[in-house]
Protein backbone atom coordinates (compact mmCIF):
# COMPACT_ATOMS: atom_id res chain seq x y z
CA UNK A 1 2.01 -13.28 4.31
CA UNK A 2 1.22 -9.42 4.93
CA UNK A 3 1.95 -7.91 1.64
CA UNK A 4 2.03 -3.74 1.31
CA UNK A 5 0.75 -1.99 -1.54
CA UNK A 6 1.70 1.55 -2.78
CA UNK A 7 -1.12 3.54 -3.67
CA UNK A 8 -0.41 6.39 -5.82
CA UNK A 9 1.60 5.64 -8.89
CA UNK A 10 1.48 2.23 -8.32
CA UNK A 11 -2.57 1.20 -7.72
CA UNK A 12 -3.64 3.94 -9.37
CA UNK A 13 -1.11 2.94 -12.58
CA UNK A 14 -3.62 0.15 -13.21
CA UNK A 15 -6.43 -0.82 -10.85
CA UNK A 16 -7.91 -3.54 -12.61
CA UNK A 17 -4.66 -5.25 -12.30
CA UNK A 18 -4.14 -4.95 -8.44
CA UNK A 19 -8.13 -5.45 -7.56
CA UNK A 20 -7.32 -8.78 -9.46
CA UNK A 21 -4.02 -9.15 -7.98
CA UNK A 22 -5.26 -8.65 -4.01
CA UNK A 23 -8.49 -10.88 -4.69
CA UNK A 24 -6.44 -13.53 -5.44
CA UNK A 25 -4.00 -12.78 -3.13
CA UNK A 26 -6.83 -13.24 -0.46
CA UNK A 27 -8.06 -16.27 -1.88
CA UNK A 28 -4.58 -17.86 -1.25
CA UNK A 29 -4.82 -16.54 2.16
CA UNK A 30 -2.64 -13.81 1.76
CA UNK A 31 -3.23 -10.09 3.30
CA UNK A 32 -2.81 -6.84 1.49
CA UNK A 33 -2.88 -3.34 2.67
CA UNK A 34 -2.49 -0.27 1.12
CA UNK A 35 0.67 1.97 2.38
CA UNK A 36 0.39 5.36 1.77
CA UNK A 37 2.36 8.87 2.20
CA UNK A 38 -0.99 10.59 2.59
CA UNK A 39 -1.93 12.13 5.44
CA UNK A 40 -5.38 10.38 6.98
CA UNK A 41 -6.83 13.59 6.24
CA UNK A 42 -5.96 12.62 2.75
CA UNK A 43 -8.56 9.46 2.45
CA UNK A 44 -8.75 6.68 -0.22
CA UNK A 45 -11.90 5.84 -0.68
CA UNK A 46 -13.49 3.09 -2.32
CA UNK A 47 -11.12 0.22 -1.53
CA UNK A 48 -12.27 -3.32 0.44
CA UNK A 49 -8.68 -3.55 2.52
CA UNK A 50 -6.97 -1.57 5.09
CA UNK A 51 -5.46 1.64 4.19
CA UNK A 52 -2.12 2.57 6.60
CA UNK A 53 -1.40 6.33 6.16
CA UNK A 54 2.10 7.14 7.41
CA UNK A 55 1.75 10.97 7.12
CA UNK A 56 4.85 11.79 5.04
CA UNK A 57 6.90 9.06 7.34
CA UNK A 58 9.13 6.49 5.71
CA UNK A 59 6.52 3.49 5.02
CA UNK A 60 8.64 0.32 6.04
CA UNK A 61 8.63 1.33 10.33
CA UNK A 62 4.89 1.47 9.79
CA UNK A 63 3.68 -1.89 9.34
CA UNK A 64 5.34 -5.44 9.22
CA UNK A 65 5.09 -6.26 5.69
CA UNK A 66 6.59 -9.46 4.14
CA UNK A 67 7.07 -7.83 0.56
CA UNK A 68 6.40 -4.31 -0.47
CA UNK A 69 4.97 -2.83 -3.83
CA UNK A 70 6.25 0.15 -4.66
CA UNK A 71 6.88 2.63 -7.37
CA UNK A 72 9.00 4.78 -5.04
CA UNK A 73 11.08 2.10 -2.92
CA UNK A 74 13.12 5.07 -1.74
CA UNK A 75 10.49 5.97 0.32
CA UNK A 76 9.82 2.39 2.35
CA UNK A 77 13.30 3.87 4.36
CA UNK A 78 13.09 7.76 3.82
CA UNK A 79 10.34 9.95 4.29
CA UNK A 80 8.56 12.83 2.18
CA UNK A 81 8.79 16.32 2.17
């Protein structure tokens, strides 16, 4: 199962949780990427899994994600300003 993972307000509300979270994840045989609003010239840095930057777009046309983990679910179908 592909699972997408906000970054901003959602990994970066508690780390330690999700590093836990997506190593087990993995374990199980699971995959987990991050989903981002940030522009690729925007980087996040310092992560072991894919990072998918949809540059303002709404996240949910970007990748094929089973679930999605998200602070702001609005923006899985809208985009950003």
């Amino acid at each position: 199962m592909l699972i997408a993972l906000d970054y901003d307000g959602t990994y970066t509300a508690d780390p330690e949780l999700w590093d836990f979270f997506i190593a087990k994840a993995k374990e199980l045989g699971h995959e987990v990427k991050i989903a981002t609003m940030r522009f690729p010239s925007e980087p996040i840095e310092g992560l072991d899994i894919e990072v998918v930057y949809t540059s303002r777009q709404a996240k949910y046309g970007c990748m094929p994600a089973q679930i999605w983990i998200d602070d702001m679910p609005q923006f899985l179908f809208q985009g950003g300003a």
